[in-house]
C-alpha atoms as a PDB file:
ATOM      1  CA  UNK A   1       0.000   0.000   0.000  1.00  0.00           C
ATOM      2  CA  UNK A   2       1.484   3.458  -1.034  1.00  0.00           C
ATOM      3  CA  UNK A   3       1.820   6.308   1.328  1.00  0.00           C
ATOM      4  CA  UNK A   4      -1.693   8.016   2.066  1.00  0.00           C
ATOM      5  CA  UNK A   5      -1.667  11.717   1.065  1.00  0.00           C
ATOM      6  CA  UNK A   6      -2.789  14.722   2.884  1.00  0.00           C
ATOM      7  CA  UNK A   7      -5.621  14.782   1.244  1.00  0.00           C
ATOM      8  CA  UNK A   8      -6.890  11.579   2.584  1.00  0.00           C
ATOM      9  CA  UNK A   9     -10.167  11.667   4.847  1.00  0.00           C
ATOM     10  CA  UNK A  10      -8.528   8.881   7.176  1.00  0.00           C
ATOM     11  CA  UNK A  11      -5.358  11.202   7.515  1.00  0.00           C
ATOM     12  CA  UNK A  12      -7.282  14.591   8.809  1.00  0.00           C
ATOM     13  CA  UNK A  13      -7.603  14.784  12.469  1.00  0.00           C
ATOM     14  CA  UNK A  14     -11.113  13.963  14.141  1.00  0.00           C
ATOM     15  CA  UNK A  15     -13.300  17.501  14.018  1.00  0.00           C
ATOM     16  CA  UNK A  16     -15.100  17.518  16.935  1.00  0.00           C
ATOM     17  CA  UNK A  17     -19.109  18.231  17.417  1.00  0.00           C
ATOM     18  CA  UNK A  18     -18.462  22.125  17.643  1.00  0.00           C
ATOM     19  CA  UNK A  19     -20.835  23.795  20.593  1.00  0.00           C
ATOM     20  CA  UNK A  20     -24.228  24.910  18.696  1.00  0.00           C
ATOM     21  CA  UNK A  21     -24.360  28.178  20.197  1.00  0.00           C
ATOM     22  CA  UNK A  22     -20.847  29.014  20.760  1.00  0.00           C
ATOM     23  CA  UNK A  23     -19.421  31.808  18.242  1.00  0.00           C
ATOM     24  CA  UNK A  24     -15.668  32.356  17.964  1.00  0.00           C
ATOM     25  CA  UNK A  25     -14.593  36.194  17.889  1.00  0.00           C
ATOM     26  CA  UNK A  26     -11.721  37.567  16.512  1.00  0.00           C
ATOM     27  CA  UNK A  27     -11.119  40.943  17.160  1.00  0.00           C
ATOM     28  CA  UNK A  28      -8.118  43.263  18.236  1.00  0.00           C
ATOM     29  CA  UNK A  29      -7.664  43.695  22.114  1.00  0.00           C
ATOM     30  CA  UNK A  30      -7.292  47.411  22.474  1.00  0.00           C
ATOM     31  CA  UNK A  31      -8.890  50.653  24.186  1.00  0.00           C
ATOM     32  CA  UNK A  32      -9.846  52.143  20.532  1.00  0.00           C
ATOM     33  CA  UNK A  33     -12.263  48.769  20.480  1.00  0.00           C
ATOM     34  CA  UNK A  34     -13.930  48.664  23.606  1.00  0.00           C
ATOM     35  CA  UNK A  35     -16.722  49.966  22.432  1.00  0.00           C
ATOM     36  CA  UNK A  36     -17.588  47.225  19.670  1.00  0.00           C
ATOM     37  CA  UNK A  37     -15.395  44.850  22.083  1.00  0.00           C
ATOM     38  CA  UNK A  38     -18.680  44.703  24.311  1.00  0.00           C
ATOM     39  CA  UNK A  39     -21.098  45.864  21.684  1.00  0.00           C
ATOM     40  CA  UNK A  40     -20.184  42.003  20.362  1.00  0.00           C
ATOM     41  CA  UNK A  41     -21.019  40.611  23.379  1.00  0.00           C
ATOM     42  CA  UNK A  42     -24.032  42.236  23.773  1.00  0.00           C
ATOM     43  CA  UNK A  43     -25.387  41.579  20.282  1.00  0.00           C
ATOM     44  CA  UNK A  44     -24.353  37.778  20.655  1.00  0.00           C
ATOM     45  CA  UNK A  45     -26.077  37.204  24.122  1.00  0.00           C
ATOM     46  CA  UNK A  46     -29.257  39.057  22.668  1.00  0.00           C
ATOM     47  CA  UNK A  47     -29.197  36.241  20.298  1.00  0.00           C
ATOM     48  CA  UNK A  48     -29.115  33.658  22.525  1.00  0.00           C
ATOM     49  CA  UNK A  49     -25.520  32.953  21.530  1.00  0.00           C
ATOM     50  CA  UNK A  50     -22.302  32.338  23.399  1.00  0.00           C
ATOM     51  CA  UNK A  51     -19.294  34.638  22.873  1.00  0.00           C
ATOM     52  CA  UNK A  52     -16.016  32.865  23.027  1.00  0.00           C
ATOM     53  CA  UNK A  53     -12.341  34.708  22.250  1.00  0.00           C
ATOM     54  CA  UNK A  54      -8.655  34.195  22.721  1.00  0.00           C
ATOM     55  CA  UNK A  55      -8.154  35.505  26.290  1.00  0.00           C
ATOM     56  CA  UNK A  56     -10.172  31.966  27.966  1.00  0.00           C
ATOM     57  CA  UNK A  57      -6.763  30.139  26.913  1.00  0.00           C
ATOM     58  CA  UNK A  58      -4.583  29.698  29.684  1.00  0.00           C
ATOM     59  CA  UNK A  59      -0.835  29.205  29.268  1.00  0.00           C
ATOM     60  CA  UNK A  60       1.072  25.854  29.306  1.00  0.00           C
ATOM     61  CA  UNK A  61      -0.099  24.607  26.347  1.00  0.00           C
ATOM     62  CA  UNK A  62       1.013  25.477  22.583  1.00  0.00           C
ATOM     63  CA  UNK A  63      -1.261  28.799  21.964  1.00  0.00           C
ATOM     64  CA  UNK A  64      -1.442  28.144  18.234  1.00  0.00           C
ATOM     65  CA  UNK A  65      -3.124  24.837  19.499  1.00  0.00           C
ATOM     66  CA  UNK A  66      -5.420  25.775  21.861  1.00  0.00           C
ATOM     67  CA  UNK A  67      -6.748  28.834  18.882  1.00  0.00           C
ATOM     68  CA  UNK A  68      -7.481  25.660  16.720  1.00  0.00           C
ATOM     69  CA  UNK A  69      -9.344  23.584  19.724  1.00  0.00           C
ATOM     70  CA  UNK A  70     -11.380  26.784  20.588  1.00  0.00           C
ATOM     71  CA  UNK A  71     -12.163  27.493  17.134  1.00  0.00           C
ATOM     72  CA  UNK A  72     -13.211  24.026  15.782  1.00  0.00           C
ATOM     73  CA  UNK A  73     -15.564  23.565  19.216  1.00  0.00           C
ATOM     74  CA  UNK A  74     -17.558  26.793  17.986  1.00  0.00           C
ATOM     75  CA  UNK A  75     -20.428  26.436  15.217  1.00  0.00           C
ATOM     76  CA  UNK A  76     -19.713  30.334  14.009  1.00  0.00           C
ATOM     77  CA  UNK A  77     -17.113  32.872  14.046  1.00  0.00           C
ATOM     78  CA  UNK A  78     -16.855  36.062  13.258  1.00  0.00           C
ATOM     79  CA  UNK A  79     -13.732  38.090  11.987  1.00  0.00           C
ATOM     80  CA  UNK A  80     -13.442  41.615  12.612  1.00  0.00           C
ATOM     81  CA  UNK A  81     -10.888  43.043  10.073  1.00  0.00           C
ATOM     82  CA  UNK A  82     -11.579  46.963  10.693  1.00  0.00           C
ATOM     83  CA  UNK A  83      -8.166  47.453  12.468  1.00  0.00           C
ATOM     84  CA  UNK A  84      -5.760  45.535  10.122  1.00  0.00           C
ATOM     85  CA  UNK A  85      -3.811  48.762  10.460  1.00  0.00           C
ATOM     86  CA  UNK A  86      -0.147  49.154  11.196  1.00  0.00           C
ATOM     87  CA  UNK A  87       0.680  49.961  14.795  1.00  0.00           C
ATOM     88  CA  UNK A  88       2.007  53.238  15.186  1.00  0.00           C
ATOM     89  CA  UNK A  89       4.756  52.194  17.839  1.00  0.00           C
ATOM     90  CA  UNK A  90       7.999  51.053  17.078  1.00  0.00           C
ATOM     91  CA  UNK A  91       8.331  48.683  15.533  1.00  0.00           C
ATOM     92  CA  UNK A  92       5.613  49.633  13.019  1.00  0.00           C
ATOM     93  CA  UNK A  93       4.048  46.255  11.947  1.00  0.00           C
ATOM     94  CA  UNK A  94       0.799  45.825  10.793  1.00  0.00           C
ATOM     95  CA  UNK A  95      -1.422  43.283  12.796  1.00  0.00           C
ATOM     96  CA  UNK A  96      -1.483  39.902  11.139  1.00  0.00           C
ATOM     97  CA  UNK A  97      -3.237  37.968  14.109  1.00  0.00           C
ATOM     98  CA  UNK A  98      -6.777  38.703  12.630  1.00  0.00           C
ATOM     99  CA  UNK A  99      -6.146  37.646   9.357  1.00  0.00           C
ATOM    100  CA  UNK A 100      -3.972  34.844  10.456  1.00  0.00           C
ATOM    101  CA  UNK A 101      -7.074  33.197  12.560  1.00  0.00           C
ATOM    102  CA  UNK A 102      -9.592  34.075  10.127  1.00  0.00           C
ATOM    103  CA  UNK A 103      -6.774  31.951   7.270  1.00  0.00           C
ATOM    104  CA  UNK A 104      -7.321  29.272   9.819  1.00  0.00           C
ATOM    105  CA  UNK A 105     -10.749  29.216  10.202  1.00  0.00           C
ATOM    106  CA  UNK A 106     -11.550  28.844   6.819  1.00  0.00           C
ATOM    107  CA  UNK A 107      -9.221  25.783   6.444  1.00  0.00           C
ATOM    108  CA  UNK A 108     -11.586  24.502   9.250  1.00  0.00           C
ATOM    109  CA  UNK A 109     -14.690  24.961   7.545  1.00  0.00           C
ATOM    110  CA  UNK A 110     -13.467  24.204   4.253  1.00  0.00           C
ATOM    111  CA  UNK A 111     -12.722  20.486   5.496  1.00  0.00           C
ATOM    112  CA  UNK A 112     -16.050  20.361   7.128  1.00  0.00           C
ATOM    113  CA  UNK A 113     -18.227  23.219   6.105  1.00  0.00           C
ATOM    114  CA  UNK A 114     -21.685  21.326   7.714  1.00  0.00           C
ATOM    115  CA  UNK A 115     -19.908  21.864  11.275  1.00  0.00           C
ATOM    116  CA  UNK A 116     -18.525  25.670  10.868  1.00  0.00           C
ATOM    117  CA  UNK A 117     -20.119  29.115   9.161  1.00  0.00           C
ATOM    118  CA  UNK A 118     -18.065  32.109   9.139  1.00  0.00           C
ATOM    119  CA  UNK A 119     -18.175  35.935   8.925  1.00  0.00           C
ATOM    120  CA  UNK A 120     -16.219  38.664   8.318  1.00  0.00           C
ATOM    121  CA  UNK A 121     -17.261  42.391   9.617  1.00  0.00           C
ATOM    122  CA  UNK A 122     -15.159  45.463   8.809  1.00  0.00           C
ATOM    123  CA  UNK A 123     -15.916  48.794   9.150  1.00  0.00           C
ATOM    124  CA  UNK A 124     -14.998  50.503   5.342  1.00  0.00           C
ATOM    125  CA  UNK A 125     -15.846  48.101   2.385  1.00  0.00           C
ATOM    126  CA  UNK A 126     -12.454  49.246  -0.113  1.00  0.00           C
ATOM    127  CA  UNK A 127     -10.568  48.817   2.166  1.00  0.00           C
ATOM    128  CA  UNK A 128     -11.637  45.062   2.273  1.00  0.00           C
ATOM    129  CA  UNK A 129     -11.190  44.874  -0.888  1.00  0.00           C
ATOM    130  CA  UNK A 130      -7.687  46.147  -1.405  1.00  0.00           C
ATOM    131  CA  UNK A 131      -6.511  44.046   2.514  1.00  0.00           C
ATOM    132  CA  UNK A 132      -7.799  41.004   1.589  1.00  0.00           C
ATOM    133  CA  UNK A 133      -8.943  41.132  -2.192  1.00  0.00           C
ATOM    134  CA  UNK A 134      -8.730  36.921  -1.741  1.00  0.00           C
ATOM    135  CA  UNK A 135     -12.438  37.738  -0.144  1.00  0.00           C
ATOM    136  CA  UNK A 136     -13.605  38.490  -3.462  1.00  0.00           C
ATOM    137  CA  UNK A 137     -17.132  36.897  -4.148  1.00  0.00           C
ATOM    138  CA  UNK A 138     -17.645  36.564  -0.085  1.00  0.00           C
ATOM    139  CA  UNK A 139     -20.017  38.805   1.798  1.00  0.00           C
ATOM    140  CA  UNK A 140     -18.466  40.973   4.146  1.00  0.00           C
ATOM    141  CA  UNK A 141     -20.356  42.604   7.003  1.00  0.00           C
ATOM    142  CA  UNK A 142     -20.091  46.786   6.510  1.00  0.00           C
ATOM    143  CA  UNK A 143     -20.786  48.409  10.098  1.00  0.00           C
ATOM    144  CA  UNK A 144     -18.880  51.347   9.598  1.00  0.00           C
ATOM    145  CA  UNK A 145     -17.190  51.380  13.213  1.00  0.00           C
ATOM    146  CA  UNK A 146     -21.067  52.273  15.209  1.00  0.00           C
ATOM    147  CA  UNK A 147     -23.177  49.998  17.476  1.00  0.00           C
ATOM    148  CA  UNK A 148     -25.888  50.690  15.069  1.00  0.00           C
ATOM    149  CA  UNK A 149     -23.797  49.740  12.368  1.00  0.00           C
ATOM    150  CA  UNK A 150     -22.764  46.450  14.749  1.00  0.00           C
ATOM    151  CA  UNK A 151     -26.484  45.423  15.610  1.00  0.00           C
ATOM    152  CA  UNK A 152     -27.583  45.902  12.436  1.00  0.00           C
ATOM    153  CA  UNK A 153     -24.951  43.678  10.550  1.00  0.00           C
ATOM    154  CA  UNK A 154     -25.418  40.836  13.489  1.00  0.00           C
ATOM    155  CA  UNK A 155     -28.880  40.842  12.333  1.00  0.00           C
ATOM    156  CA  UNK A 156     -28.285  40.346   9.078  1.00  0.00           C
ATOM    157  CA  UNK A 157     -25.510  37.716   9.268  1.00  0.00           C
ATOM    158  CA  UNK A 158     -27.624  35.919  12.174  1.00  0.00           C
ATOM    159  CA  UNK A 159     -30.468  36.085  10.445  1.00  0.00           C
ATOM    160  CA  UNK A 160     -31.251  32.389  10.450  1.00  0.00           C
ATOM    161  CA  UNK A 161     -31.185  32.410  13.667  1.00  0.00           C
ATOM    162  CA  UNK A 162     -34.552  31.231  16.258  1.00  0.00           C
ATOM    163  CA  UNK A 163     -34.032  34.674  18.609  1.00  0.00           C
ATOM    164  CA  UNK A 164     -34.166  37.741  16.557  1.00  0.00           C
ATOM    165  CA  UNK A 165     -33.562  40.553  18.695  1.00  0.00           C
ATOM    166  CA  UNK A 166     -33.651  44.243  17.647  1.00  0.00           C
ATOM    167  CA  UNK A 167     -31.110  46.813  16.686  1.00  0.00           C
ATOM    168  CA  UNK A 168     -32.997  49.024  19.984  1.00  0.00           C
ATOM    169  CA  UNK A 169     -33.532  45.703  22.176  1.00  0.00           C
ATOM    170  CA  UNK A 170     -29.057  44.901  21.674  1.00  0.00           C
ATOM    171  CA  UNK A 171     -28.503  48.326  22.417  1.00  0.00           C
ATOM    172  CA  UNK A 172     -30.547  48.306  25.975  1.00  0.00           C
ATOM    173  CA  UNK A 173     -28.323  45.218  26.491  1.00  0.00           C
ATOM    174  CA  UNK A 174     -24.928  47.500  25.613  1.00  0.00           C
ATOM    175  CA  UNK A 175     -26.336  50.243  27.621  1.00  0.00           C
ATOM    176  CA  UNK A 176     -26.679  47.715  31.051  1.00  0.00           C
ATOM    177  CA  UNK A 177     -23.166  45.983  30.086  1.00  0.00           C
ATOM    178  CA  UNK A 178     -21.448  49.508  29.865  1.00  0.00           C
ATOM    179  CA  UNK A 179     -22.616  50.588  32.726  1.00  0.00           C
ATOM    180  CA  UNK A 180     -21.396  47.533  34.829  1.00  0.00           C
ATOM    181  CA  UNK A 181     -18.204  47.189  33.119  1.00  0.00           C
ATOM    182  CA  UNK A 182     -16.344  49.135  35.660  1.00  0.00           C
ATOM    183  CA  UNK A 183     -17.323  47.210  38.494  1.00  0.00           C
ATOM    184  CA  UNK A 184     -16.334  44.093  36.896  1.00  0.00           C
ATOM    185  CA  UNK A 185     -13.168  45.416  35.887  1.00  0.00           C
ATOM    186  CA  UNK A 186     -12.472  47.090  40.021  1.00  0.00           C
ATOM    187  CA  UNK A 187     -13.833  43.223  41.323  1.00  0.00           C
ATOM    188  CA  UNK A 188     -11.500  41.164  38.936  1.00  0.00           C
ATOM    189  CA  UNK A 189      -8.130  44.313  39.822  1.00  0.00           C
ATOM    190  CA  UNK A 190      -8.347  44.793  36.104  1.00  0.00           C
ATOM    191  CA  UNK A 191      -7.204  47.787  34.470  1.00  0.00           C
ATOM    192  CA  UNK A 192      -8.729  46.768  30.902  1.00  0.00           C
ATOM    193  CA  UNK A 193     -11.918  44.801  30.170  1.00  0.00           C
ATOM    194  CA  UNK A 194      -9.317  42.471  28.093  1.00  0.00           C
ATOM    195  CA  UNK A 195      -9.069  40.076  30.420  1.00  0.00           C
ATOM    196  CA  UNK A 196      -9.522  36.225  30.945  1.00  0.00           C
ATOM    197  CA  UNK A 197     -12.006  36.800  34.179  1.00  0.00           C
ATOM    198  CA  UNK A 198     -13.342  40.143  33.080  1.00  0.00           C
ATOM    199  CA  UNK A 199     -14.433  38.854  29.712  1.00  0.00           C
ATOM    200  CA  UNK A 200     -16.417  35.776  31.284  1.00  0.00           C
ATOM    201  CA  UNK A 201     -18.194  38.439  33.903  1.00  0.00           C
ATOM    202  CA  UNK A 202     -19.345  40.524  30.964  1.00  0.00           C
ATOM    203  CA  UNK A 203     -20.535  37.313  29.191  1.00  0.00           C
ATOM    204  CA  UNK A 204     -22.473  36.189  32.589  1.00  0.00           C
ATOM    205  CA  UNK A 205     -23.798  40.555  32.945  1.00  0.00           C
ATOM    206  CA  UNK A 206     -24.991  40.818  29.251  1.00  0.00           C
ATOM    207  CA  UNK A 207     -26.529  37.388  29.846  1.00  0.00           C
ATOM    208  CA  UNK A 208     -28.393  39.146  33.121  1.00  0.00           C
ATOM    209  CA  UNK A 209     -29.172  42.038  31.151  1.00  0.00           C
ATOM    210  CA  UNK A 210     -31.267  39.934  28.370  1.00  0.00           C
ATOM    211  CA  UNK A 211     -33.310  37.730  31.046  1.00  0.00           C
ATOM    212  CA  UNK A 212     -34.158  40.923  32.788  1.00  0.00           C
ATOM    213  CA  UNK A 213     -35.715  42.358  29.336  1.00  0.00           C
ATOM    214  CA  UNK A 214     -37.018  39.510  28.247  1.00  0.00           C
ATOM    215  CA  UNK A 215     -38.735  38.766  31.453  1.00  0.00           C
END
């Protein structure tokens, strides 16, 4: 028996049942985001979804690794690309990690495209076109850097989905996880809401903020 190629079904490894609800983001970690940062989560719990991101993976393990686990165990992702930009400190680089996951997630879902569905949001449409012209033919979210813009492109992408929530509904939910962002951040000592713990608190408060609305 020759050598079985790459290509071979029996080579690939196992893809697991990915979570239903579970949608992987990929987004830059920064102050100029914060605002869409939890404007995501916010949208995605009005859904009924689960937000899941980079900063839940502990150390120890390879990272690269645990990106692939975390990405393959989600049903959708979605792939903000408005701040491919390069940084303005030295040394001036642009930012491939956004690009670099969204490469790997559509590996993923090309091997098993009944398991994964994936977006990709930016905020100015040429640019798109001119970062990643590979894109061509692919619809890309346009929500021109506003929580309006956000909501309003979640519904559309989501659209499929059971829960439907409103633009004005996801923006009472922002409005409730703004305002308790700062004690989660002061309870976790976080200076950023970019953390491991602060992250999951904002999950479980946008979560609180839906119930109590839709209750």
């Amino acid at each position: 028996m020759g050598p079985q190629s790459a290509d071979d079904p029996q080579q690939r490894p196992a893809y697991p049942d990915p979570n239903p609800l579970a949608v992987f983001l990929n987004f830059p970690y920064d102050e100029r985001f914060r605002k869409l940062y939890l404007g995501y989560i916010a949208g995605l719990c009005s859904f009924g979804l689960a937000p899941r991101t980079t900063l839940e993976i502990p150390g120890g393990e390879r990272r690269l690794d645990r990106i692939a686990a975390l990405i393959r165990s989600c049903r959708y992702s979605i792939h903000d690309l408005s701040r491919v930009e390069l940084d303005l400190r030295r040394p001036r680089t642009p930012r491939f990690n956004m690009p670099f996951e969204l490469g790997m997630t559509v590996m993923a879902a090309m091997e098993h495209p009944a398991r994964h569905t994936w977006f990709v949001f930016e905020s100015d449409a040429p640019r798109i076109q001119k970062s990643l012209s590979d894109l061509g033919g692919t619809d890309v979210y346009i929500h021109n850097g506003t929580l309006e813009g956000l909501f309003r492109e979640l519904c559309n992408a989501l659209v499929r989905e059971k829960r439907r929530p409103t633009v004005g509904q996801m923006m009472k939910v922002y409005a409730a996880l703004e305002a308790s962002c700062g004690g989660i951040m002061r309870r976790a000592g976080s200076h950023t809401p970019f953390g491991a713990r602060v992250f999951v608190d904002l999950v479980v408060s946008a979560n609180e903020a839906v119930m109590l609305r839709s209750s």
